[in-house]
N, C-alpha and C. Protein backbone atom coordinates (compact mmCIF):
# COMPACT_ATOMS: atom_id res chain seq x y z
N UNK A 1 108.70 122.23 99.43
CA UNK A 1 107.92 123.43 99.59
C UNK A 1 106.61 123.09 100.28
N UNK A 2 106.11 123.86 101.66
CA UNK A 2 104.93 123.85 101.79
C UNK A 2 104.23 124.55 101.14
N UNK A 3 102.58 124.35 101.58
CA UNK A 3 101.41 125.33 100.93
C UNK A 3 101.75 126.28 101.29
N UNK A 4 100.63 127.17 100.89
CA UNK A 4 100.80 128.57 101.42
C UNK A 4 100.14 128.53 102.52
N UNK A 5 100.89 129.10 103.37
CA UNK A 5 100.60 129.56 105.29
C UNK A 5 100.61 130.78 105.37
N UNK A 6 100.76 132.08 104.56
CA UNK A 6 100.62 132.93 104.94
C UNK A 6 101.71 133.74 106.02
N UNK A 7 102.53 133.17 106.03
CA UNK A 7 103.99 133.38 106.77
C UNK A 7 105.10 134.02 105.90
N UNK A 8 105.87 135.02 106.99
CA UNK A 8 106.68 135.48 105.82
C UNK A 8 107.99 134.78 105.66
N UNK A 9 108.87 134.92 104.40
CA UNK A 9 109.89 134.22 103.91
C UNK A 9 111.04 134.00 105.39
N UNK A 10 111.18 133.12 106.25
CA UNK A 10 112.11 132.90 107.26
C UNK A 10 113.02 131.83 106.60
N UNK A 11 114.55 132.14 106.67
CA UNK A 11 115.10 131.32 106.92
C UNK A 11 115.14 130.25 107.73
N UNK A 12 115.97 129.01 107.44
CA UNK A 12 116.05 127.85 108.45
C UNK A 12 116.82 127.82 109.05
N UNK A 13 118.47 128.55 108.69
CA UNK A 13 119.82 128.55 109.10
C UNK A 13 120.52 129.64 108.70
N UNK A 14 120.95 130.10 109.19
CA UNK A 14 121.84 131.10 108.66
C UNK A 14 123.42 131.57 109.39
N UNK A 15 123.85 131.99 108.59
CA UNK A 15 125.43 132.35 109.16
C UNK A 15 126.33 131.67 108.09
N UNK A 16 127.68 132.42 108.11
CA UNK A 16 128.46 132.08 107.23
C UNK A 16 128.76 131.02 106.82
N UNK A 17 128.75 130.65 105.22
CA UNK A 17 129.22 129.52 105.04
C UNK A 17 127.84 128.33 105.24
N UNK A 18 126.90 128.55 105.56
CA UNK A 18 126.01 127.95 106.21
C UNK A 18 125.02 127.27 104.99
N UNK A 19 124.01 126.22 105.03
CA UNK A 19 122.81 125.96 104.27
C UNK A 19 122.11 127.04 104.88
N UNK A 20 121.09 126.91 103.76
CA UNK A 20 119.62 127.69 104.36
C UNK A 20 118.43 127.55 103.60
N UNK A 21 117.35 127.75 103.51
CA UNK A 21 116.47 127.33 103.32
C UNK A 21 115.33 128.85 103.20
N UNK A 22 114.97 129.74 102.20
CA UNK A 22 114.88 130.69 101.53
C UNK A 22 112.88 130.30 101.01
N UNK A 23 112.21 131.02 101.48
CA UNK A 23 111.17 130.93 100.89
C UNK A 23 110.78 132.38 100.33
N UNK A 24 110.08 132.21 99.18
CA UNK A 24 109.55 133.75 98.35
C UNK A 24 108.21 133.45 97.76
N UNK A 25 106.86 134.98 98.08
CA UNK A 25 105.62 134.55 97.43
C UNK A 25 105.56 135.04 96.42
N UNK A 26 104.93 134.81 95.43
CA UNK A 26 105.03 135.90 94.83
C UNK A 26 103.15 136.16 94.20
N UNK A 27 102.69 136.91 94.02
CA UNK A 27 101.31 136.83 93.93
C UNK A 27 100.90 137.56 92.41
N UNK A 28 99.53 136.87 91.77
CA UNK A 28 99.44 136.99 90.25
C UNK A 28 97.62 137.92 90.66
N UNK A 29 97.80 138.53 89.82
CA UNK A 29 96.23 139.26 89.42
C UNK A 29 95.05 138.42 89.07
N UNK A 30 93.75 138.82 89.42
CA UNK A 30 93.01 137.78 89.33
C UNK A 30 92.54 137.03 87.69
N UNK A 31 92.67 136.00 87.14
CA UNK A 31 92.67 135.63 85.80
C UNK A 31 94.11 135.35 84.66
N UNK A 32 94.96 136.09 85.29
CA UNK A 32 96.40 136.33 84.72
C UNK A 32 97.25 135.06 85.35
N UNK A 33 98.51 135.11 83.79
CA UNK A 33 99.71 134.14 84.38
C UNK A 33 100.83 135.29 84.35
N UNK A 34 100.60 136.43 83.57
CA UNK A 34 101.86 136.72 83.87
C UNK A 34 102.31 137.95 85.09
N UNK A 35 103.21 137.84 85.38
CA UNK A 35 103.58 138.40 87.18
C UNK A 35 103.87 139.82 87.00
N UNK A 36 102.61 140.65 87.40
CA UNK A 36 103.02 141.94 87.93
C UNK A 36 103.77 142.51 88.69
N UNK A 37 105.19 143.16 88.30
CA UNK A 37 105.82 143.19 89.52
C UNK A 37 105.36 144.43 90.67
N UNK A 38 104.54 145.02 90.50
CA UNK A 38 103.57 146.12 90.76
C UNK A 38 102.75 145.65 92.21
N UNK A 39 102.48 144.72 91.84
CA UNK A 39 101.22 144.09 92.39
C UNK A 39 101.24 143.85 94.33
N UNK A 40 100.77 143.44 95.02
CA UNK A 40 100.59 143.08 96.52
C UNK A 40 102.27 143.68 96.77
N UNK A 41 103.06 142.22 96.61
CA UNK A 41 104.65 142.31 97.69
C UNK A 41 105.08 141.83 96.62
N UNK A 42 105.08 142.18 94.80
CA UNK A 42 106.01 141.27 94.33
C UNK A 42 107.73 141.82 93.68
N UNK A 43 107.26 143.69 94.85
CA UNK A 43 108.33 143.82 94.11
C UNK A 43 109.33 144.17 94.96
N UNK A 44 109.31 143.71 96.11
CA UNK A 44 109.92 143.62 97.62
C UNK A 44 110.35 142.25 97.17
N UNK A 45 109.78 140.78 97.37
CA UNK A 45 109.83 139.29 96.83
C UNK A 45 111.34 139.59 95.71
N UNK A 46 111.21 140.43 94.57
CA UNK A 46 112.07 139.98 93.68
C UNK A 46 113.07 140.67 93.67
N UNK A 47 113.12 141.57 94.51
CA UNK A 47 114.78 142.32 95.02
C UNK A 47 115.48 141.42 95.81
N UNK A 48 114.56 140.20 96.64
CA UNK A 48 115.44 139.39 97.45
C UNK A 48 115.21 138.16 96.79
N UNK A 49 114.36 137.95 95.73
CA UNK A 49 115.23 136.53 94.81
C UNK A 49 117.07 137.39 94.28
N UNK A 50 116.50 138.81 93.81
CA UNK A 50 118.24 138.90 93.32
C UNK A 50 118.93 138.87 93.87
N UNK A 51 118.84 139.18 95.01
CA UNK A 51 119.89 139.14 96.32
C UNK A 51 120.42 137.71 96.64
N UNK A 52 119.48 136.82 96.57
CA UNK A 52 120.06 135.39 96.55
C UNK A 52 120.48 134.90 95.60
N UNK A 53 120.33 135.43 94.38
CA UNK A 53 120.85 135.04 92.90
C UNK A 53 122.48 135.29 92.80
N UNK A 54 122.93 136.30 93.03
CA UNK A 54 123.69 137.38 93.01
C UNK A 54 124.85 136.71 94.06
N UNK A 55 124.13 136.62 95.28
CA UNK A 55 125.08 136.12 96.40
C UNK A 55 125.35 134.78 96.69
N UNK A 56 124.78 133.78 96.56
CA UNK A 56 124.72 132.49 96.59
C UNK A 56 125.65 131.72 95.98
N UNK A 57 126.94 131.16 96.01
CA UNK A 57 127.67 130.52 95.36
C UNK A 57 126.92 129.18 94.67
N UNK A 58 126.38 128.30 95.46
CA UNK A 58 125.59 127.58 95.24
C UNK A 58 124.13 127.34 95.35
N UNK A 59 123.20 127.28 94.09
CA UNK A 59 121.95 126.72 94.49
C UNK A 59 121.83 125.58 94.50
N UNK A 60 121.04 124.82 95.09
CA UNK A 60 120.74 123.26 95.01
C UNK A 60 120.13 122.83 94.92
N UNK A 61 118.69 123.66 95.01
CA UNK A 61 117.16 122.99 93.70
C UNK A 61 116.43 124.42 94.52
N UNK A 62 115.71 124.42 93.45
CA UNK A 62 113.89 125.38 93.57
C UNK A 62 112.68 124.19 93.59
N UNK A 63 112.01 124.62 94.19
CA UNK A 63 110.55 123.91 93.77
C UNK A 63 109.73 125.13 93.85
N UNK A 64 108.79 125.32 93.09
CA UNK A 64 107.70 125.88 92.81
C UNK A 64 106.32 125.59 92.71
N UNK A 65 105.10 125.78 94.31
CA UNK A 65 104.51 125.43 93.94
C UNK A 65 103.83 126.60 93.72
N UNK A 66 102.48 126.87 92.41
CA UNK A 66 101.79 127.38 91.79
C UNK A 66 100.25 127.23 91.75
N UNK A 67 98.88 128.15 92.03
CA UNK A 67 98.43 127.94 92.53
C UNK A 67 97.06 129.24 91.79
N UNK A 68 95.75 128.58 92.10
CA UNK A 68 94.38 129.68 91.46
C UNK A 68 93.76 129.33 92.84
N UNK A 69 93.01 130.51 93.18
CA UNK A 69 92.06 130.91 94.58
C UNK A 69 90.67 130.05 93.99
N UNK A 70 89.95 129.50 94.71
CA UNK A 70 88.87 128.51 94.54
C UNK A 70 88.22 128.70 93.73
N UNK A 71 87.54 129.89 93.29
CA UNK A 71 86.46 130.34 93.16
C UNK A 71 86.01 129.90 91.16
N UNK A 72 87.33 129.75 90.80
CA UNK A 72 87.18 129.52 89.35
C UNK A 72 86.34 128.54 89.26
N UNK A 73 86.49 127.42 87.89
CA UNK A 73 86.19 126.51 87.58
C UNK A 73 87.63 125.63 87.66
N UNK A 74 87.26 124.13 88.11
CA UNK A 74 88.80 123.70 88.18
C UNK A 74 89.39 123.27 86.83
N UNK A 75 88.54 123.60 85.67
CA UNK A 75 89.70 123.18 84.65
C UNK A 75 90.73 124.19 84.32
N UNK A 76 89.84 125.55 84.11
CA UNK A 76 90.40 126.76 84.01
C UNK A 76 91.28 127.38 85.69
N UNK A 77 91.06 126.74 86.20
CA UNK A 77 92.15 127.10 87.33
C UNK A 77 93.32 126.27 87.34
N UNK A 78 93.34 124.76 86.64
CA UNK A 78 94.67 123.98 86.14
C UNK A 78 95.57 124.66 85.38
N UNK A 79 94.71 125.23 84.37
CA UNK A 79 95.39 125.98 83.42
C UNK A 79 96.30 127.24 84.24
N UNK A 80 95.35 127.90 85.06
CA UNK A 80 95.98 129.03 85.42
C UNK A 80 97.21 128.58 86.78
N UNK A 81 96.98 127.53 87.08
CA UNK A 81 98.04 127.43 88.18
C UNK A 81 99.31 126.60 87.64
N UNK A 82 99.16 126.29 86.36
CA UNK A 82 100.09 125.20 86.13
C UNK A 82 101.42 126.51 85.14
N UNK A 83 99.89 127.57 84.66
CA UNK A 83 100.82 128.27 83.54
C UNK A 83 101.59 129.72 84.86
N UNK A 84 101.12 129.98 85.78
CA UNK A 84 101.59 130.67 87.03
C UNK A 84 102.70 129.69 87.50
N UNK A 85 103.30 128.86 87.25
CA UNK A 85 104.17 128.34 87.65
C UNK A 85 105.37 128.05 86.34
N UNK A 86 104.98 128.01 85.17
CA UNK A 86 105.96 128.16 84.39
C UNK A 86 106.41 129.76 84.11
N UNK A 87 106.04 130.69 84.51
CA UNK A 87 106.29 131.91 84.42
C UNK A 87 106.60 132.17 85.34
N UNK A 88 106.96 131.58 86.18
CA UNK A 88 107.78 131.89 87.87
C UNK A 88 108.83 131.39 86.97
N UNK A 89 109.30 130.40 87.06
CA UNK A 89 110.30 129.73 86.63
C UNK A 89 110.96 130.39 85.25
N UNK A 90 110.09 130.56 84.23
CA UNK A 90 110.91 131.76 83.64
C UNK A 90 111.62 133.14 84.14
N UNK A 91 110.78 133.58 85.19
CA UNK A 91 111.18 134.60 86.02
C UNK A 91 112.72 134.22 86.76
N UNK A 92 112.74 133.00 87.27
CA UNK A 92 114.02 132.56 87.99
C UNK A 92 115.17 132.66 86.83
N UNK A 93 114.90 131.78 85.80
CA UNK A 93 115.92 131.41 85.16
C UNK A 93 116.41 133.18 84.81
N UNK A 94 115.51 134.12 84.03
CA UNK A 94 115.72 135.01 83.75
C UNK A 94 116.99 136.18 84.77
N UNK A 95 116.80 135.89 86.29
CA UNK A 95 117.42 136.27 87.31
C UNK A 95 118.96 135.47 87.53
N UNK A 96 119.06 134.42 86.89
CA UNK A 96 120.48 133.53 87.11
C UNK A 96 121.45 134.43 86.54
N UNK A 97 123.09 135.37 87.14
CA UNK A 97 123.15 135.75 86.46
C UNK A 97 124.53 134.91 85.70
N UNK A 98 124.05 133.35 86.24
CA UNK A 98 124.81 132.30 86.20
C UNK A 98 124.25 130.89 85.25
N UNK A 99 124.45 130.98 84.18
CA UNK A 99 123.52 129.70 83.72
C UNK A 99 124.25 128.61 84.40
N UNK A 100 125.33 128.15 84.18
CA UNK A 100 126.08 127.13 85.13
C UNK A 100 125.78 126.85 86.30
N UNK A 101 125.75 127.64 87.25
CA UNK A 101 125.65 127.50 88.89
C UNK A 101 123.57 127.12 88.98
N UNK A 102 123.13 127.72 88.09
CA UNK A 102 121.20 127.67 88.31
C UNK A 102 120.57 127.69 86.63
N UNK A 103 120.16 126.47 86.73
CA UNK A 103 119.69 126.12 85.00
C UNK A 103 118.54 125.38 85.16
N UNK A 104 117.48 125.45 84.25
CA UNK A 104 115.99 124.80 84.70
C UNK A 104 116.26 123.58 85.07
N UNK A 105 117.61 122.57 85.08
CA UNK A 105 117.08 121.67 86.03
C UNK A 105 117.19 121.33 87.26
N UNK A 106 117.26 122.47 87.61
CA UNK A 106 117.28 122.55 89.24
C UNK A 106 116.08 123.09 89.25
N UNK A 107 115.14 123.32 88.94
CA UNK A 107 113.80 123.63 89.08
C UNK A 107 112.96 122.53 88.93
N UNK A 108 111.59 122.50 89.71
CA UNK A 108 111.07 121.46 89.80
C UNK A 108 109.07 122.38 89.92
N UNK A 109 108.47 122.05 89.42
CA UNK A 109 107.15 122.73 89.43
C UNK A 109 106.00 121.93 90.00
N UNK A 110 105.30 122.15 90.50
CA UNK A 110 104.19 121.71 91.38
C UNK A 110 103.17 122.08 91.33
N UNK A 111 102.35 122.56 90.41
CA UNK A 111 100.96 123.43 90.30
C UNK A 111 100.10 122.55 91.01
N UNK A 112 99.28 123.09 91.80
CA UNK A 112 98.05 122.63 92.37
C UNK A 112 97.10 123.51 92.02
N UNK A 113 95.67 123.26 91.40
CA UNK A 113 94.89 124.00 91.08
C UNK A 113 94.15 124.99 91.59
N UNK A 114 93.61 124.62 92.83
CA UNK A 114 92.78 125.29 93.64
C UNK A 114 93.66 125.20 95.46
N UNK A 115 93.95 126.13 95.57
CA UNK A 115 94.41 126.40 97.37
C UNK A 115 93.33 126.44 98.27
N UNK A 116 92.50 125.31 98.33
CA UNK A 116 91.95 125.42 99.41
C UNK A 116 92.40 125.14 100.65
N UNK A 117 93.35 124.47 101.13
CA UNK A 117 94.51 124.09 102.18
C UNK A 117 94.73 125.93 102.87
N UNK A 118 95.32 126.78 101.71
CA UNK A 118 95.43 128.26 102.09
C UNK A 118 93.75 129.09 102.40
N UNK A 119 93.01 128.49 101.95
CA UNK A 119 92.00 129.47 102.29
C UNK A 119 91.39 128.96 103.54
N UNK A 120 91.62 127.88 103.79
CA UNK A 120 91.11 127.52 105.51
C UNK A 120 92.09 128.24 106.16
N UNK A 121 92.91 128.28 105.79
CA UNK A 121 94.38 128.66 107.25
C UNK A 121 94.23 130.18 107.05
N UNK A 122 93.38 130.58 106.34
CA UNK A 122 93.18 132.07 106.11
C UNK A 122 92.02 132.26 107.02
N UNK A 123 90.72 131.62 106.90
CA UNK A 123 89.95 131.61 107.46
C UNK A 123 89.76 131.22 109.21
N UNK A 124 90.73 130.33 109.47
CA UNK A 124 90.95 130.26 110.59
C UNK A 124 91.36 131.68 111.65
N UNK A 125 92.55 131.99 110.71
CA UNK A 125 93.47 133.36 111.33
C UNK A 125 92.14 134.89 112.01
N UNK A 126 91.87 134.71 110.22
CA UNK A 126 90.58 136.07 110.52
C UNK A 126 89.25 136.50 110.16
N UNK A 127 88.64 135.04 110.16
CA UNK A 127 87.22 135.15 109.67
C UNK A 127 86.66 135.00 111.42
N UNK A 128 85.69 136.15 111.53
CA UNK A 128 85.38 135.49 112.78
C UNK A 128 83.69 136.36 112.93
N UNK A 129 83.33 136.13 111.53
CA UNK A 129 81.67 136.34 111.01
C UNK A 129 80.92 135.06 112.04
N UNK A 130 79.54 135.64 112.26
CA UNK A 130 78.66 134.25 112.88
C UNK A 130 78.31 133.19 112.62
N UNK A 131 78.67 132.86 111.00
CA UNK A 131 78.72 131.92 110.42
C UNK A 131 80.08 130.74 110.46
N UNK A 132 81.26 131.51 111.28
CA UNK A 132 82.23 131.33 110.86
C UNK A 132 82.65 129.12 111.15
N UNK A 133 82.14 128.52 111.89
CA UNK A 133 81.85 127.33 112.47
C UNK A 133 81.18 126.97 111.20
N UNK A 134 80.48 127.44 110.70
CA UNK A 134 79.67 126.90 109.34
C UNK A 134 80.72 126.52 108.00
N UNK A 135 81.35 127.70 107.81
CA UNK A 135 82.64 127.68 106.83
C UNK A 135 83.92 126.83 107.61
N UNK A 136 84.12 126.47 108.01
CA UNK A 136 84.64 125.63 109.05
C UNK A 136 84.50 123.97 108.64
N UNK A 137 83.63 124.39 108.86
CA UNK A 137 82.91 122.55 108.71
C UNK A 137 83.08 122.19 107.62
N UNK A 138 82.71 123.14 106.56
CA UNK A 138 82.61 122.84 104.96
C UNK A 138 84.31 122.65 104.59
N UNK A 139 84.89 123.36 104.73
CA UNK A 139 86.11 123.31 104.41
C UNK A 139 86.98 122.11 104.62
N UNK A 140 86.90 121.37 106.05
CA UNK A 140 87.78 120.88 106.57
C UNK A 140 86.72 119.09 106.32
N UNK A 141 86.01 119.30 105.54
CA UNK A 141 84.83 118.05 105.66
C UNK A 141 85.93 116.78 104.54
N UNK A 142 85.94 116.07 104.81
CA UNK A 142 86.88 115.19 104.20
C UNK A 142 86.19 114.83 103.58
N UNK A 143 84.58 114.28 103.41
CA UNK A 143 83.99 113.20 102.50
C UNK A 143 82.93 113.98 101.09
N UNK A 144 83.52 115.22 100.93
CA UNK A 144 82.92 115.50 99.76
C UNK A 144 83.87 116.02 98.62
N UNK A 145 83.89 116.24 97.46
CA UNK A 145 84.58 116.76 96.62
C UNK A 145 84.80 118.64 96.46
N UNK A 146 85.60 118.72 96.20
CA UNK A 146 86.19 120.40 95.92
C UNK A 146 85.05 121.26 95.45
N UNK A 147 83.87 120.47 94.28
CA UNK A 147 82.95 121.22 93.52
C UNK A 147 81.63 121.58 94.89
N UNK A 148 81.73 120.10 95.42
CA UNK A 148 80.69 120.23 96.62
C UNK A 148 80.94 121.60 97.73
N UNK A 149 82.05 121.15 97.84
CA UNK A 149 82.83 122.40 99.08
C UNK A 149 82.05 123.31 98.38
N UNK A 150 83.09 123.62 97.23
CA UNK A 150 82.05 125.16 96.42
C UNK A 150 81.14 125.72 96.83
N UNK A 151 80.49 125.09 96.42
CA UNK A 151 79.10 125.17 96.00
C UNK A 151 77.95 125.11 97.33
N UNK A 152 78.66 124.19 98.54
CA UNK A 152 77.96 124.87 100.03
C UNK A 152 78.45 126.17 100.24
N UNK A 153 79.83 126.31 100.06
CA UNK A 153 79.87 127.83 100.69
C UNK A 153 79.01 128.59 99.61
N UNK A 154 78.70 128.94 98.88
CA UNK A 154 77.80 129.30 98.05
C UNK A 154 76.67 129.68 98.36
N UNK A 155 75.93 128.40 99.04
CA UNK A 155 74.83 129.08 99.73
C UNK A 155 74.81 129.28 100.70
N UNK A 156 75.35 129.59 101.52
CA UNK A 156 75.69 130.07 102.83
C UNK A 156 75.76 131.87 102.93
N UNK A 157 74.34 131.89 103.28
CA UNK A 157 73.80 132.93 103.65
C UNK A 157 73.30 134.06 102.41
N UNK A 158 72.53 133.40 101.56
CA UNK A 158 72.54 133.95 100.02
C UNK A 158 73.74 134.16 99.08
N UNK A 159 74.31 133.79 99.65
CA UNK A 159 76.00 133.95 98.75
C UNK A 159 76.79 135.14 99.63
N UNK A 160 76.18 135.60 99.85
CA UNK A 160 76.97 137.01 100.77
C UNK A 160 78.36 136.49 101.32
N UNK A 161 78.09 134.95 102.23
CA UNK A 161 79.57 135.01 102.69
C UNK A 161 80.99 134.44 101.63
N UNK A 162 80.26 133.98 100.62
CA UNK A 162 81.20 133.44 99.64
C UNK A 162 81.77 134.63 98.62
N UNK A 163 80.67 135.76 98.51
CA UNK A 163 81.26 137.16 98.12
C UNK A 163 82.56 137.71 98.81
N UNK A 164 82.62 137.45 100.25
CA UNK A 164 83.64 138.21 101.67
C UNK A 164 84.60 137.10 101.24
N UNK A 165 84.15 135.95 101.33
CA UNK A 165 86.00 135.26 101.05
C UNK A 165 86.44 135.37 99.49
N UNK A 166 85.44 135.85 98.85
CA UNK A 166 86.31 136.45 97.67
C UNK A 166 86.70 137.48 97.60
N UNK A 167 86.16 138.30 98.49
CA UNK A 167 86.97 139.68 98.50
C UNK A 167 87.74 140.10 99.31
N UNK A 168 88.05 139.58 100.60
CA UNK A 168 88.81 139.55 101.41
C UNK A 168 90.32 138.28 101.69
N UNK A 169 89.69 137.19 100.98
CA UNK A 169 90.67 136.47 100.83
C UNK A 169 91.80 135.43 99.94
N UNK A 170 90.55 135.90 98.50
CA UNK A 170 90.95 135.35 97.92
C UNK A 170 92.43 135.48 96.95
N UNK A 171 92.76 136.90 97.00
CA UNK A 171 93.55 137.80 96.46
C UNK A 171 95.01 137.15 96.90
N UNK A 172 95.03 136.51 98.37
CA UNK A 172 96.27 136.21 98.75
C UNK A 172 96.43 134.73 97.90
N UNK A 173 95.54 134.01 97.31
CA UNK A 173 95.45 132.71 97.11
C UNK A 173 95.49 132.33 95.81
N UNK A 174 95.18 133.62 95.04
CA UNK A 174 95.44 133.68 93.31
C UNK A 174 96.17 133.54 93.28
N UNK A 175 96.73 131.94 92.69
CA UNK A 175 98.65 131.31 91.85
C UNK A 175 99.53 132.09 92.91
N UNK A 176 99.29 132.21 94.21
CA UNK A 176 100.42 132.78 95.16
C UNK A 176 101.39 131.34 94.69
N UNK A 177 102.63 132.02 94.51
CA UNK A 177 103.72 131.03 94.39
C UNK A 177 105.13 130.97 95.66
N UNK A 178 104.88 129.93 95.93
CA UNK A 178 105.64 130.04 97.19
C UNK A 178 107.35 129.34 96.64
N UNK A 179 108.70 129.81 96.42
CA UNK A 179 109.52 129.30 95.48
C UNK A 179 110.64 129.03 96.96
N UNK A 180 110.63 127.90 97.05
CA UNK A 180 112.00 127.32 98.33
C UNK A 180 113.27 127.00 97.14
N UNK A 181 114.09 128.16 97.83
CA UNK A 181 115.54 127.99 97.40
C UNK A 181 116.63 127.12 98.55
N UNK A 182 117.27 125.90 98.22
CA UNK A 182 118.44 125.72 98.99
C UNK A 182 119.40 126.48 98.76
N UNK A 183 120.44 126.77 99.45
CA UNK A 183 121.54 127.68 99.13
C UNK A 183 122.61 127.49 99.70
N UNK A 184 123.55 128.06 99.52
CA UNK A 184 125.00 128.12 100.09
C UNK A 184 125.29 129.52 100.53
N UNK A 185 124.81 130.47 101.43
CA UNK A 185 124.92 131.56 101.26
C UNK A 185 125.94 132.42 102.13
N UNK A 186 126.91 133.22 101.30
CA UNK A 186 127.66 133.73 102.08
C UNK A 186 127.94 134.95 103.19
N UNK A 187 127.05 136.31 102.07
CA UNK A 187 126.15 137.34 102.80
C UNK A 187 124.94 137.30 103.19
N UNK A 188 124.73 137.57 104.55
CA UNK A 188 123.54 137.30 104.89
C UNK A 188 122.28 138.67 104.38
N UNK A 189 121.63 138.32 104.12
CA UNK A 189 119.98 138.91 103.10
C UNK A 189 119.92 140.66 103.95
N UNK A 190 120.27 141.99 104.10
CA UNK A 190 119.99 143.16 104.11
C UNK A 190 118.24 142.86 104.62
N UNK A 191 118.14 144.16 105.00
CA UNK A 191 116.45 144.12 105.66
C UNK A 191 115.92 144.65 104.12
N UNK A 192 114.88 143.84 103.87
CA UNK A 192 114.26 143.94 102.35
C UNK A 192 113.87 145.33 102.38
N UNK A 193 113.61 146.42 103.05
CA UNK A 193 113.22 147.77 102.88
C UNK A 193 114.71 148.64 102.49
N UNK A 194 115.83 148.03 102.69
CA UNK A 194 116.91 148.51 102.78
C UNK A 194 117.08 148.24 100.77
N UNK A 195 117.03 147.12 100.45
CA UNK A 195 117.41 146.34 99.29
C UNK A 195 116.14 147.36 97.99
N UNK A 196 114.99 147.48 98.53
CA UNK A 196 114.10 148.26 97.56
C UNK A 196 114.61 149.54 97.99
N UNK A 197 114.31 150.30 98.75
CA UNK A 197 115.25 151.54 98.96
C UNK A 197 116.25 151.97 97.96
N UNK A 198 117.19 151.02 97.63
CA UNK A 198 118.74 151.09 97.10
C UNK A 198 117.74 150.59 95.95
N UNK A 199 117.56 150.33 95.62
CA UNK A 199 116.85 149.48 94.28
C UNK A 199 116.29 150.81 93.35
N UNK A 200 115.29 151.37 94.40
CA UNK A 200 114.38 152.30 93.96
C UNK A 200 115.30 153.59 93.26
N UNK A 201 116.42 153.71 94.28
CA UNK A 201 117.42 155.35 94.13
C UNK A 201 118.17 155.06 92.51
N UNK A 202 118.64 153.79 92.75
CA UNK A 202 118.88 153.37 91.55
C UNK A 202 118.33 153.65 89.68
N UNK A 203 117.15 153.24 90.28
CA UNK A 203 115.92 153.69 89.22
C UNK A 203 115.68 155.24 88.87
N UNK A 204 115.60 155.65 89.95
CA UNK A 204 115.65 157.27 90.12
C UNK A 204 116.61 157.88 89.52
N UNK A 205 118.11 157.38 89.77
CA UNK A 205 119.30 158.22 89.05
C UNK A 205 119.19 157.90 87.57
N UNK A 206 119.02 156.99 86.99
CA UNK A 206 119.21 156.22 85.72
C UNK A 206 117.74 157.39 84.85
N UNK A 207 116.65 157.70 85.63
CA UNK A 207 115.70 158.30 84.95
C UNK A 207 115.91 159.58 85.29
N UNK A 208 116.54 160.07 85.91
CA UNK A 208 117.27 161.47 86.10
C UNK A 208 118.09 161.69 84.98
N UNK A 209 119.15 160.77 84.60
CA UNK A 209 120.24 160.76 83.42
C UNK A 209 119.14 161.25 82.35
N UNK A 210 118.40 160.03 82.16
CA UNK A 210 117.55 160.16 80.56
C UNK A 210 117.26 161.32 80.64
């Protein structure tokens, strides 16, 4: 699994009979481990984990990495990225509708505490404030520690600009969990608006009945 890039879930291969290579984000509220399915894209994300659950003859590992937006403290962001990643993984297992074919040990977890790797590649894309060469520098500076980083962007410009990357960017970077499925897949994945669509009507008839 890479970091988060901010890219959407592309296959590597596809066509019948084929490997492939399946990425899904899924994104947590700010302070929280457990997964709103409400929330940003997580409930688009988990119509097409079922779709690969469902269709996949074979899985052949998950990794999960798990993840808190900078701004915390890093002990309390260990906590929150390590426990955002065992609640993905409950989420998976919960979706198997196969314990045999997908069982936690084909899962593998990766929490990293703080995504700063994602908040530069965020900042690169669409920060383009007059400062932006300033946040730049700080970010990508190899010879200081994570607290240091902090804590310059911090003062950078009374705090004002460390307010904008918390409010503009940090949201994508809270425990975003990025989950790479190998697969064996036989039907190829419906356009995800098609899959919530049918998902949604679903929901609709069943609360029509009641």
């Amino acid at each position: 699994v890479a970091a988060y890039d901010g890219s959407e879930a592309v296959p590597v291969e596809q066509g019948r009979d084929s490997s492939k290579m399946e990425r899904f984000i899924l994104h947590y509220r700010v302070n929280e481990t457990e997964l709103d399915e409400t929330y940003m894209s997580n409930r688009e994300q988990l119509h097409k984990i079922r779709h690969y659950f469902t269709h996949s003859p074979r899985i052949d590992s998950v990794t999960i990495y798990s993840w808190a937006s900078p701004e915390g403290g890093i002990k309390f962001n260990t906590y929150l990225s390590r426990e955002r990643g065992r609640t993905a993984k409950d989420l998976l297992l919960s979706l198997s509708p196969d314990s045999a074919k997908f069982n936690s040990g084909k899962i593998k977890l990766s929490p990293v505490a703080e995504n700063w790797e994602g908040l530069e590649k965020l900042v690169e894309e669409r920060y383009f404030r007059h400062d932006r060469d300033k946040v730049l520098k700080i970010l990508r500076a190899k010879d200081i520690g994570d607290e240091t980083r902090k804590w310059r962007l911090q003062q950078l410009n009374e705090g004002y600009t460390w307010k904008i990357l918390i409010r503009r960017y940090m949201p994508e970077l809270r425990a975003a969990t990025w989950i790479c499925v190998w697969a064996e897949v036989i039907d190829p994945l419906p356009e995800v608006a098609a899959i919530v669509a049918q998902a949604m009507a679903e929901e609709h008839a069943v609360a029509e009945e009641e």
